[in-house]
C-alpha atoms as a PDB file:
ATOM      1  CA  UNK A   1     -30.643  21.510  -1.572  1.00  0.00           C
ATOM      2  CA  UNK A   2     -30.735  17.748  -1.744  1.00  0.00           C
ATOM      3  CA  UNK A   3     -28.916  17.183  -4.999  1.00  0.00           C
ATOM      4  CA  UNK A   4     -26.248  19.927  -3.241  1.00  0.00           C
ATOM      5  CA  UNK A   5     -25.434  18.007   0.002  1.00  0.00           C
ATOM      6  CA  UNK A   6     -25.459  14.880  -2.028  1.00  0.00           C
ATOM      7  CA  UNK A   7     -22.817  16.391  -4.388  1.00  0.00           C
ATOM      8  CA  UNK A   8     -20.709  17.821  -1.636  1.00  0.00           C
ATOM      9  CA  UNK A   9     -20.830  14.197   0.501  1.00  0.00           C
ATOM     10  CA  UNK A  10     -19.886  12.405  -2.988  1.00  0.00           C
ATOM     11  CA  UNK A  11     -17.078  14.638  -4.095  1.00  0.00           C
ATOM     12  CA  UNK A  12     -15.539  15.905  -0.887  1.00  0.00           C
ATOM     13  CA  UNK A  13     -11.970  13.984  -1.076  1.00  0.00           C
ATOM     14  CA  UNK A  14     -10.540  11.719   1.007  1.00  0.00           C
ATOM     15  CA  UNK A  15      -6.643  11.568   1.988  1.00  0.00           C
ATOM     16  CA  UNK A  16      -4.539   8.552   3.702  1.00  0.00           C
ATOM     17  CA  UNK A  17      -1.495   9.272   4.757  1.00  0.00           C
ATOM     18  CA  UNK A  18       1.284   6.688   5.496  1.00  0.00           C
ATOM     19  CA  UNK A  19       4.560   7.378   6.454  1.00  0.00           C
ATOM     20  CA  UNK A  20       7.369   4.944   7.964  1.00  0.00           C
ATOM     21  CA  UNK A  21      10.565   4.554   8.647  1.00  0.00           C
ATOM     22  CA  UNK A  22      11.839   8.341   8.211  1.00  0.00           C
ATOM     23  CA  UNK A  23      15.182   9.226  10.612  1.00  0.00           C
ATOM     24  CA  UNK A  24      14.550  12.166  12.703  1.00  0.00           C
ATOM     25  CA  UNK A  25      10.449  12.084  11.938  1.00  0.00           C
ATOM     26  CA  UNK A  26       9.458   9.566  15.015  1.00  0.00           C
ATOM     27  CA  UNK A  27       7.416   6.250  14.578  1.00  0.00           C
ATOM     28  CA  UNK A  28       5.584   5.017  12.167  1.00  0.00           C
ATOM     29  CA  UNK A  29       2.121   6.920  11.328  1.00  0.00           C
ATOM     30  CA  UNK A  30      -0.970   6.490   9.439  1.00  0.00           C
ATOM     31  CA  UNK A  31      -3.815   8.820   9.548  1.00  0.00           C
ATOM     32  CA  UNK A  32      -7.020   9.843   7.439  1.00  0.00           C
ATOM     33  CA  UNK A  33      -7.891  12.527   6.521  1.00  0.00           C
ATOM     34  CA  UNK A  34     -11.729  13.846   5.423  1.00  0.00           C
ATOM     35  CA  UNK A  35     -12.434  17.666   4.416  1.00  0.00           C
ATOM     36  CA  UNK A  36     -10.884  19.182   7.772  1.00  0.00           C
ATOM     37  CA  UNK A  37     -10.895  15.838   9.952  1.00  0.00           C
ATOM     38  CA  UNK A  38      -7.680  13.703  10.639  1.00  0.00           C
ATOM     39  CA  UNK A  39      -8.115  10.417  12.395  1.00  0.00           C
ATOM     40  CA  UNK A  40      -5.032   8.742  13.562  1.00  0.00           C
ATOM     41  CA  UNK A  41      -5.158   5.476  12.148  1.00  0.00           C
ATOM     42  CA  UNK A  42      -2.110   3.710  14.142  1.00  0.00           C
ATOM     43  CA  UNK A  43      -2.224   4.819  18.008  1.00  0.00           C
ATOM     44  CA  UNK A  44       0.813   2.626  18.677  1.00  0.00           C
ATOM     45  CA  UNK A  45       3.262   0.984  16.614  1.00  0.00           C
ATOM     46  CA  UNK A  46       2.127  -2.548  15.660  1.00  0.00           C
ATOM     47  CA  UNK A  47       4.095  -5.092  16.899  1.00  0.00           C
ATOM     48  CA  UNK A  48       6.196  -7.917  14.299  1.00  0.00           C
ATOM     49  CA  UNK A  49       4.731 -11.597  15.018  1.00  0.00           C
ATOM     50  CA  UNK A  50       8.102 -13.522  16.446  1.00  0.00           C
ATOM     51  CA  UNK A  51       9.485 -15.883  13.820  1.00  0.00           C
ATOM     52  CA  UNK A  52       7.553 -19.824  14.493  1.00  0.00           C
ATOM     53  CA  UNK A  53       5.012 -18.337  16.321  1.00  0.00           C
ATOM     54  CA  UNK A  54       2.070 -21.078  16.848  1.00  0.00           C
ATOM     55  CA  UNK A  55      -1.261 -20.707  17.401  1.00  0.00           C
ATOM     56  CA  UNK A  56      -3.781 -20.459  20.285  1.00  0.00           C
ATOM     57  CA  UNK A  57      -4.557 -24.117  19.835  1.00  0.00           C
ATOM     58  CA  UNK A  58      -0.735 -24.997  19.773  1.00  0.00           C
ATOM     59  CA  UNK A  59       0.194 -26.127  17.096  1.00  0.00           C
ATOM     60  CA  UNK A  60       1.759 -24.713  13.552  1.00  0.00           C
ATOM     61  CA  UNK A  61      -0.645 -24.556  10.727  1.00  0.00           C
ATOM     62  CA  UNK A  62      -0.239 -26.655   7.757  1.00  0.00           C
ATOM     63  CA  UNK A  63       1.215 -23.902   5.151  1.00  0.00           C
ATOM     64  CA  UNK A  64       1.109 -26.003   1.740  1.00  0.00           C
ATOM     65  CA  UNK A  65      -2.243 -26.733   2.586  1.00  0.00           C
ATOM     66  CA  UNK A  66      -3.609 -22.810   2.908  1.00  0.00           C
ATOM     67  CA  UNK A  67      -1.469 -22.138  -0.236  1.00  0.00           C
ATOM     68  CA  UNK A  68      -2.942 -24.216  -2.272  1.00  0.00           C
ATOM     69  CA  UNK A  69      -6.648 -23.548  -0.792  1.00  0.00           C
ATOM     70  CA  UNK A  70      -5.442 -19.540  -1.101  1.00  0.00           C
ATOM     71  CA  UNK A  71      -4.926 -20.660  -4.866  1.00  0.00           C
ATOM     72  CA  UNK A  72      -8.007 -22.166  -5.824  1.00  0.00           C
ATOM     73  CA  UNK A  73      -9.519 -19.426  -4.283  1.00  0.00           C
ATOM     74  CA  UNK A  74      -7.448 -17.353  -6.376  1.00  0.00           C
ATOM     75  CA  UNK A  75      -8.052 -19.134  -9.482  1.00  0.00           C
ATOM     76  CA  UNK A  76     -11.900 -18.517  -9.201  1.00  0.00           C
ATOM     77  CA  UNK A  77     -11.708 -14.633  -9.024  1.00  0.00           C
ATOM     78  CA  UNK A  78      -8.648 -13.570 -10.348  1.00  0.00           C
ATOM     79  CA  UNK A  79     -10.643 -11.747 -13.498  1.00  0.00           C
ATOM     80  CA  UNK A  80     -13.197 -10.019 -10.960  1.00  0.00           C
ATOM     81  CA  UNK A  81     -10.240  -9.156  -8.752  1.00  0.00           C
ATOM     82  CA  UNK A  82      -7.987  -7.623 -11.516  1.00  0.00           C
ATOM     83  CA  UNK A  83     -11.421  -5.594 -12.856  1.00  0.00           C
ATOM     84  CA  UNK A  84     -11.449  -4.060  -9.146  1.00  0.00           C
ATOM     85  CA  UNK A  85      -7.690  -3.614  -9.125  1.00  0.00           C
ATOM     86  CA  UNK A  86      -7.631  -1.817 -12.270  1.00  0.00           C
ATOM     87  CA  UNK A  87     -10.487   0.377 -11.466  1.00  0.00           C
ATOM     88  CA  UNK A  88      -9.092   1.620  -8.296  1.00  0.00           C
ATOM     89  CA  UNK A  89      -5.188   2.132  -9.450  1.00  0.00           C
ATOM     90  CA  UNK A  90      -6.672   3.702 -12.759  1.00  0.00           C
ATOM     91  CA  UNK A  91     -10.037   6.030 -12.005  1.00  0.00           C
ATOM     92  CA  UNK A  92     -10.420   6.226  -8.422  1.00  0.00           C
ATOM     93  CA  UNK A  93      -6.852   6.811  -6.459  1.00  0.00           C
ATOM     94  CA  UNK A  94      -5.100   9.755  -7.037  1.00  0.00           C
ATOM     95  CA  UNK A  95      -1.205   9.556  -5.374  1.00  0.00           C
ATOM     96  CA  UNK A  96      -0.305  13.266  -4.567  1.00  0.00           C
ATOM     97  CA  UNK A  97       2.673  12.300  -3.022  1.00  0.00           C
ATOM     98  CA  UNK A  98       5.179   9.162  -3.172  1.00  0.00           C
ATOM     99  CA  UNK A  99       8.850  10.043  -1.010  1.00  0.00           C
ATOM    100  CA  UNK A 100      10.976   7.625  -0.727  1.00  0.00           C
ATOM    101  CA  UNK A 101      14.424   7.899   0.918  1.00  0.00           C
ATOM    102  CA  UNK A 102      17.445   5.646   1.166  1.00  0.00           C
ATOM    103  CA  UNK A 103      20.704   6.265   2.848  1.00  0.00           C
ATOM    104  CA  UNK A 104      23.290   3.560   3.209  1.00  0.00           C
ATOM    105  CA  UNK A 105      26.762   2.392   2.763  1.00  0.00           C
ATOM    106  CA  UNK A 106      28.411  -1.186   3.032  1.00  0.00           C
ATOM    107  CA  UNK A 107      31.271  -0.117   3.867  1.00  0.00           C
ATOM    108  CA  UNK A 108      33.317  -1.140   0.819  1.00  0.00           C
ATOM    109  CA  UNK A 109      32.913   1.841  -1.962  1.00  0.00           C
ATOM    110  CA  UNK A 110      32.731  -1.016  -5.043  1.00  0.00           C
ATOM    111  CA  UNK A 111      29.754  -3.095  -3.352  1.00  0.00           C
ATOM    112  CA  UNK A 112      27.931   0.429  -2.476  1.00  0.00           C
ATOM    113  CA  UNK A 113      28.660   1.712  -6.493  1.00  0.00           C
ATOM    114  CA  UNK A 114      27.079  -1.473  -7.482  1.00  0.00           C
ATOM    115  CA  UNK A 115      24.299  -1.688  -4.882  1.00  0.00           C
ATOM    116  CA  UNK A 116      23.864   2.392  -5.800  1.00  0.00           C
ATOM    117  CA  UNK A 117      22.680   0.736  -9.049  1.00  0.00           C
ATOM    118  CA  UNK A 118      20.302  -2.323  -8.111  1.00  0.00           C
ATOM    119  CA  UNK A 119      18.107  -0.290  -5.958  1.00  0.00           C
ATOM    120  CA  UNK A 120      18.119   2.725  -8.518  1.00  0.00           C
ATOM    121  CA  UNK A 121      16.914   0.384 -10.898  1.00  0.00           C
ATOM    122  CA  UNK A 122      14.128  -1.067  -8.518  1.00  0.00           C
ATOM    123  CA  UNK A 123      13.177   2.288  -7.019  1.00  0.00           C
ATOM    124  CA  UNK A 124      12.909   4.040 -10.189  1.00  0.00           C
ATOM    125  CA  UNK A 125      11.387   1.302 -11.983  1.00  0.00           C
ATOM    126  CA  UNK A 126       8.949   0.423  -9.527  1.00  0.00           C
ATOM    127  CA  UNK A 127       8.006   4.532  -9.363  1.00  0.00           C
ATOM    128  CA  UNK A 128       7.595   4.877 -13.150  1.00  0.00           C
ATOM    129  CA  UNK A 129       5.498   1.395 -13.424  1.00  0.00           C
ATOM    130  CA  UNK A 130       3.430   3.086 -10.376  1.00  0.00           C
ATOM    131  CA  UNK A 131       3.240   6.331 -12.275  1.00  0.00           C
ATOM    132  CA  UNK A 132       1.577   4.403 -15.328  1.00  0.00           C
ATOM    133  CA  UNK A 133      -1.106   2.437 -14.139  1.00  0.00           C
ATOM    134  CA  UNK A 134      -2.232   5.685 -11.352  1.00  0.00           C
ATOM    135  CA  UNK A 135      -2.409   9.237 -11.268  1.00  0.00           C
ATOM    136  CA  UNK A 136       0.842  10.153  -9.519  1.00  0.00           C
ATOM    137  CA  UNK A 137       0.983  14.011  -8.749  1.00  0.00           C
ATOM    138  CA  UNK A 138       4.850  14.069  -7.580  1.00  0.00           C
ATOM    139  CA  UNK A 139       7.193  11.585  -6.840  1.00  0.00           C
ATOM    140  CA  UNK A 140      10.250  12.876  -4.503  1.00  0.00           C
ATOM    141  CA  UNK A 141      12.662  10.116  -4.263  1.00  0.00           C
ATOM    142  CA  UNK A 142      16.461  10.134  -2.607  1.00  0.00           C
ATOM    143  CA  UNK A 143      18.882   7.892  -2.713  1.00  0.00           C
ATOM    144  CA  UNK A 144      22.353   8.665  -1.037  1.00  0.00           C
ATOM    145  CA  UNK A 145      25.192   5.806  -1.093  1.00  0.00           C
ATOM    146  CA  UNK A 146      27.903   6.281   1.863  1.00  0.00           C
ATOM    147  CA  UNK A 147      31.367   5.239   0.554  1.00  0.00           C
ATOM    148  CA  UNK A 148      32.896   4.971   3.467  1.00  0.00           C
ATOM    149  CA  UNK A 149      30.978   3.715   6.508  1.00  0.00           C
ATOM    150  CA  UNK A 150      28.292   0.542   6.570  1.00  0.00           C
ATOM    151  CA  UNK A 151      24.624   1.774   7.719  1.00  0.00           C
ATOM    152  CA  UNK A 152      21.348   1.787   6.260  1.00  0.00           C
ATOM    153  CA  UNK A 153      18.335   4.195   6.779  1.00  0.00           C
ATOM    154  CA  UNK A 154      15.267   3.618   4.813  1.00  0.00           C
ATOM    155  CA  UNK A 155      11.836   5.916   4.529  1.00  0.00           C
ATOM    156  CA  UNK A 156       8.804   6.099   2.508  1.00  0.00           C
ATOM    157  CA  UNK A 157       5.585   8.445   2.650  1.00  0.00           C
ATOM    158  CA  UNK A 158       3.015   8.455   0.565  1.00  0.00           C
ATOM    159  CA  UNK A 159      -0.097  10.371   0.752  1.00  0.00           C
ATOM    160  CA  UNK A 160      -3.549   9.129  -1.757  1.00  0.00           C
ATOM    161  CA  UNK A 161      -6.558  10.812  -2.391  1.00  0.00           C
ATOM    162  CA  UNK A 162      -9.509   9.336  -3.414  1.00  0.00           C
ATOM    163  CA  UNK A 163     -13.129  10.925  -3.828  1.00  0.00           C
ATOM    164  CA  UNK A 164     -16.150   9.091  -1.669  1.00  0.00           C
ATOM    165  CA  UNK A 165     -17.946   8.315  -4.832  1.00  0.00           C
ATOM    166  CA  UNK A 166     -15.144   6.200  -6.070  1.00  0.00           C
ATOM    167  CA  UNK A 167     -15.295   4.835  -2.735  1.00  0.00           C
ATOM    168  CA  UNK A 168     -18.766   3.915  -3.165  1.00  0.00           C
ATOM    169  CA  UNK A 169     -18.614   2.278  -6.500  1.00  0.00           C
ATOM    170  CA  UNK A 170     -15.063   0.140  -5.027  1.00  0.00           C
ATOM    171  CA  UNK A 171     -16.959  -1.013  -1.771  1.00  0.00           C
ATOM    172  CA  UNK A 172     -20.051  -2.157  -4.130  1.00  0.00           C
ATOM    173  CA  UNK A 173     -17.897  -4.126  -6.778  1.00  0.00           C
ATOM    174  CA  UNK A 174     -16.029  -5.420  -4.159  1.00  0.00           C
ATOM    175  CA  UNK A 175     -19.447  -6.267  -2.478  1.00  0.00           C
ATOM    176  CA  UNK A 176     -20.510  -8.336  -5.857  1.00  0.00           C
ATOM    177  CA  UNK A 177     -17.063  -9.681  -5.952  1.00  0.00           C
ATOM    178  CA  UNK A 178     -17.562 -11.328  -2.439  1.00  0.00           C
ATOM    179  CA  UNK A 179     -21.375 -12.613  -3.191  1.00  0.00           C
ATOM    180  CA  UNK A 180     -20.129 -14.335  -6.338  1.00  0.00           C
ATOM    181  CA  UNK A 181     -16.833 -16.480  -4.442  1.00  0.00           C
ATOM    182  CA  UNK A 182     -20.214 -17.325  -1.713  1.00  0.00           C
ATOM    183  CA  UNK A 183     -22.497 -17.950  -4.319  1.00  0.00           C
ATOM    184  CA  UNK A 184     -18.866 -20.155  -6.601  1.00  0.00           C
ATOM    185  CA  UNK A 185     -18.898 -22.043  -2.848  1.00  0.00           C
ATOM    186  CA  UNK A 186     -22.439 -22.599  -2.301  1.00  0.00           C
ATOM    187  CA  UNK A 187     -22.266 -20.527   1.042  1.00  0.00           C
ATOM    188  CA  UNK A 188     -25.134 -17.985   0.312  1.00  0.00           C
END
């Protein structure tokens, strides 16, 4: 009976679900979904940060400096990090469903023609290179140029599934991941 719940709590799959920016479909959501719960992960829409925003102390903090700290860093555990990447996007996430959908028009029907063809290329290409290196299940993706009037409308939803196993074995790599930058920085 052990061995049976264990099973059923290790292979019962989990869903997130993200959708934004769909016309018609209301605000932005995120929610997750386990067996026959759904937990809605965004109450309210987040707000943007304003543009120069400083912080609580009052002042602006030194960019170049965090880069280049946020590269070191980087530098140190980019093999570890690309071992966790790659096991996630390859064995453990399983995208049923990518939609994306695009309408939009400049106004001018030669700029939209060749605009029709730069995000094409970027869309598609970015959903085949997804479509490689995961398991996608279906990709539904829409792209509509307007000839004659300038707008833009943009949407994407994408729904993953992932066992809790896999979560397991991702939270513990990423656990030894984390212990070896401490251990690289001496802050055990």
């Amino acid at each position: 009976v052990f061995i049976l719940i264990c099973a059923a709590v290790l292979f019962t799959p989990v869903w997130v679900e993200l959708c934004a920016g769909f016309p018609g479909k209301g605000r932005t959501r995120a929610y997750l979904k386990i067996a026959f719960w759904r937990i809605d992960l965004l109450k309210q829409t987040p707000e943007m940060p304003q543009k120069g925003e400083q912080s609580a102390a009052g002042e602006k903090p030194d960019a170049a400096g965090k880069i280049r700290a946020g590269l070191g860093a980087f530098g140190e555990i980019k093999d570890e990090l690309f071992g966790l990447l790659s096991y996630i996007s390859e064995k453990a996430v399983r995208i049923q469903l990518l939609k994306i959908g695009i309408e939009y028009g400049t106004g001018d029907s030669a700029s939209t023609g060749i605009l029709y063809g730069v995000i094409s290329g970027a869309v598609y290409g970015a959903a085949g290179a997804l479509s490689a290196k995961t398991q996608l299940d279906r990709a539904d993706i829409k792209i509509e140029p307007d000839f004659y009037t300038a707008k833009i409308n943009a949407g994407a939803q994408c729904i993953v599934k992932i066992r809790n196993a896999h979560i397991i074995i991702a939270a513990i790599k990423a656990w030894r991941l984390l212990t070896r930058i401490k251990k690289r920085r001496g802050d055990t």
